[in-house]
C-alpha atoms as a PDB file:
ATOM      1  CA  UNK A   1       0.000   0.000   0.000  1.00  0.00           C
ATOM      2  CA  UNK A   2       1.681   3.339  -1.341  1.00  0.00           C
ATOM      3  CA  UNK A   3       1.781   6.416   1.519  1.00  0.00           C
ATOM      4  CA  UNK A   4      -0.810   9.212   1.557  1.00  0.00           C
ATOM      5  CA  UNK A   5       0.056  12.381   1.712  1.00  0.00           C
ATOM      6  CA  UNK A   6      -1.389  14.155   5.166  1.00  0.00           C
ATOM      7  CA  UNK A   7      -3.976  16.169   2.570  1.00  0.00           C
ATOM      8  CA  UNK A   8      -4.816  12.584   1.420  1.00  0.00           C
ATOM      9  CA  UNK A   9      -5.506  10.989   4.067  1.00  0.00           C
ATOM     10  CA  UNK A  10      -7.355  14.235   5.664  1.00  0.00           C
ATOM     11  CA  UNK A  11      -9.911  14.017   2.658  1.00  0.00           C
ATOM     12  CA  UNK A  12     -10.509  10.377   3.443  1.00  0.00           C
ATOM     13  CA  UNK A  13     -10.848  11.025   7.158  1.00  0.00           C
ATOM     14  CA  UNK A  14     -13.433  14.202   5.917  1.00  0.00           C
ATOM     15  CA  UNK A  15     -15.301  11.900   3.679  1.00  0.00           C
ATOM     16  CA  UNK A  16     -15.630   9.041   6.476  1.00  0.00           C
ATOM     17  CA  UNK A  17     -17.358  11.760   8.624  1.00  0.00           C
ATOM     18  CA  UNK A  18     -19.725  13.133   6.229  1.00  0.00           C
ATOM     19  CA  UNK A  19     -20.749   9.524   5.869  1.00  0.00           C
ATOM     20  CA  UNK A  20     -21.140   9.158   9.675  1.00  0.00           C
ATOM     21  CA  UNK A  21     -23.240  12.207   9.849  1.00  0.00           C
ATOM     22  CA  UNK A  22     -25.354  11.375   7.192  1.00  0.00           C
ATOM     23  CA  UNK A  23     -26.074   8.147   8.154  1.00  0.00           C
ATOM     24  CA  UNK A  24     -27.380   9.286  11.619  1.00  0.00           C
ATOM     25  CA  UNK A  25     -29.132  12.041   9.819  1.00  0.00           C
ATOM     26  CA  UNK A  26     -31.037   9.210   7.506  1.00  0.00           C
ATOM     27  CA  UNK A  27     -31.252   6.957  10.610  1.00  0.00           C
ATOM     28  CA  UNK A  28     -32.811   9.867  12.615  1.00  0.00           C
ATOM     29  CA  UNK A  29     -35.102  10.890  10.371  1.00  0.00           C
ATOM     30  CA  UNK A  30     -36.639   7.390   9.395  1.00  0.00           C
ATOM     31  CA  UNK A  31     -36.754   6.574  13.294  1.00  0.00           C
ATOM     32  CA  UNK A  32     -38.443   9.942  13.712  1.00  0.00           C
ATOM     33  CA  UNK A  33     -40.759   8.197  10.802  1.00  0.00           C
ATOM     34  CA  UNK A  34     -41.661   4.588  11.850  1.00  0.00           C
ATOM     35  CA  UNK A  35     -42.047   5.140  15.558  1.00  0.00           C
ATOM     36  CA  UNK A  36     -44.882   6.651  17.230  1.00  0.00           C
ATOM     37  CA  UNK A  37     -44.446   9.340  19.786  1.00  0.00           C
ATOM     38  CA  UNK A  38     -45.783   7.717  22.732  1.00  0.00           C
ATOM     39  CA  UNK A  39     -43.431   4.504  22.119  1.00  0.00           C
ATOM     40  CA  UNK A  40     -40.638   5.367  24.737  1.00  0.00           C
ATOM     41  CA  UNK A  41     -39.028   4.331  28.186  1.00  0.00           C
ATOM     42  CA  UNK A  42     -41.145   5.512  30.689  1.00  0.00           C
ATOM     43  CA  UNK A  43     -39.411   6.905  34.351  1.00  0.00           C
ATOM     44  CA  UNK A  44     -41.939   6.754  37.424  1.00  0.00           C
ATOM     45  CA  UNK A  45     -40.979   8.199  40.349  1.00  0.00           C
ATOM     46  CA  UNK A  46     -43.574   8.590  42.960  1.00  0.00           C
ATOM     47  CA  UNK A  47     -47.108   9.325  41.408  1.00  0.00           C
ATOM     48  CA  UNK A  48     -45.548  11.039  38.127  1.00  0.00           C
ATOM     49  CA  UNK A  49     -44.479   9.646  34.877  1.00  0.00           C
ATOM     50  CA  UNK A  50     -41.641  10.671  32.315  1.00  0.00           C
ATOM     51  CA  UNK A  51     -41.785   9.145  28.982  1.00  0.00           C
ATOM     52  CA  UNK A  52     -38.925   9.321  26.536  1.00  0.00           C
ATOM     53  CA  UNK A  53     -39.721   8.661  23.482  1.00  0.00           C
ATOM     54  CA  UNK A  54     -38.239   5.975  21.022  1.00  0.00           C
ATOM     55  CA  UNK A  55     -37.791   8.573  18.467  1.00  0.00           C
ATOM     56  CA  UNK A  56     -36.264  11.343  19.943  1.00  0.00           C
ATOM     57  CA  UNK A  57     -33.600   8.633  22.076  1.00  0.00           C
ATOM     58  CA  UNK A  58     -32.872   7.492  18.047  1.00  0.00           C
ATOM     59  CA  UNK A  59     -32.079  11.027  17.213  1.00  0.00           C
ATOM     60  CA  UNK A  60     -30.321  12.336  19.949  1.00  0.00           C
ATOM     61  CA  UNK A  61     -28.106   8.611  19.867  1.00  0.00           C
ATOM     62  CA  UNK A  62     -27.144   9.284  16.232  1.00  0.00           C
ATOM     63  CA  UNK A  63     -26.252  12.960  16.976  1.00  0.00           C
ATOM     64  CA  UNK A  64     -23.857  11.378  19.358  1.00  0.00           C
ATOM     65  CA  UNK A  65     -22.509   8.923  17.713  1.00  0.00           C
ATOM     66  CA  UNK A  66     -21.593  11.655  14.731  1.00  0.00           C
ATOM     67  CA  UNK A  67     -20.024  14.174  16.771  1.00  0.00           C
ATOM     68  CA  UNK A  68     -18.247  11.328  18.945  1.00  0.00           C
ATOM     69  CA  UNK A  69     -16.630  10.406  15.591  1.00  0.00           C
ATOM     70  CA  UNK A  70     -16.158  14.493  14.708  1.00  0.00           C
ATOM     71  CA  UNK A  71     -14.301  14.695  17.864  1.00  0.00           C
ATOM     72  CA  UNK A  72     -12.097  11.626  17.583  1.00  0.00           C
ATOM     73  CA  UNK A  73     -10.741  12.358  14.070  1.00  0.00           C
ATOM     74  CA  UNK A  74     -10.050  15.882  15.276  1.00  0.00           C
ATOM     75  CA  UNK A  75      -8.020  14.547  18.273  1.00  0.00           C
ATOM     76  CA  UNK A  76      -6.060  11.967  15.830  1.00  0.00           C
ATOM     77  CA  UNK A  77      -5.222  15.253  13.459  1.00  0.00           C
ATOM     78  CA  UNK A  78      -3.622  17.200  16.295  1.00  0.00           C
ATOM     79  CA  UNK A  79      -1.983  14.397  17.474  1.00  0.00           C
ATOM     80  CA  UNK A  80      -0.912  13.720  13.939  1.00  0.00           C
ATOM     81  CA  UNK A  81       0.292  17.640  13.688  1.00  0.00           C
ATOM     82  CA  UNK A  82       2.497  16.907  16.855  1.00  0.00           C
ATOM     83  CA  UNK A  83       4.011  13.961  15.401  1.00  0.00           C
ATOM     84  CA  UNK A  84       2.588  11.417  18.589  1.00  0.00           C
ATOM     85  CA  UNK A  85       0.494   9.487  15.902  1.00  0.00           C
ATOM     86  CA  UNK A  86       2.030   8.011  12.515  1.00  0.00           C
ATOM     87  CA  UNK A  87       0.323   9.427   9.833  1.00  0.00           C
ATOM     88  CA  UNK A  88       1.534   6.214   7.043  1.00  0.00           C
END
């Protein structure tokens, strides 16, 4: 496998995200879709109720799970810049 160049493998890394965040977007959205808005986990405490719904815990999960990856890739980059990761 040939070397990348650091604007190579940047691209890649920038395209890998997009895909992450798009994904969650698309799994969001049809989540949002399918499920119901009284499907959910429901908290009691005492004589009161909290319900979380399916939906929004789908959302919110794939928000996470796209800025999780955001962060991670920016950490590898800086530690890339400071030469503690090899970049290839």
């Amino acid at each position: 496998m040939p070397s990348q160049t650091v604007i190579a493998q940047t691209l890649i890394l920038a395209f890998r995200i997009a895909f992450v965040w798009a994904g969650g977007i698309f799994l969001a959205v049809a989540i949002r879709a399918l499920l119901p808005d009284h499907f959910g986990l429901g908290f009691h405490y005492h004589d009161q109720a909290f319900v979380v719904s399916f939906n929004r815990l789908g959302f919110w999960t794939c928000i996470w799970a796209a800025v999780t990856v955001t962060i991670l890739v920016v950490i590898r980059a800086m530690l890339a810049d400071f030469g503690a990761v090899a970049t290839q």
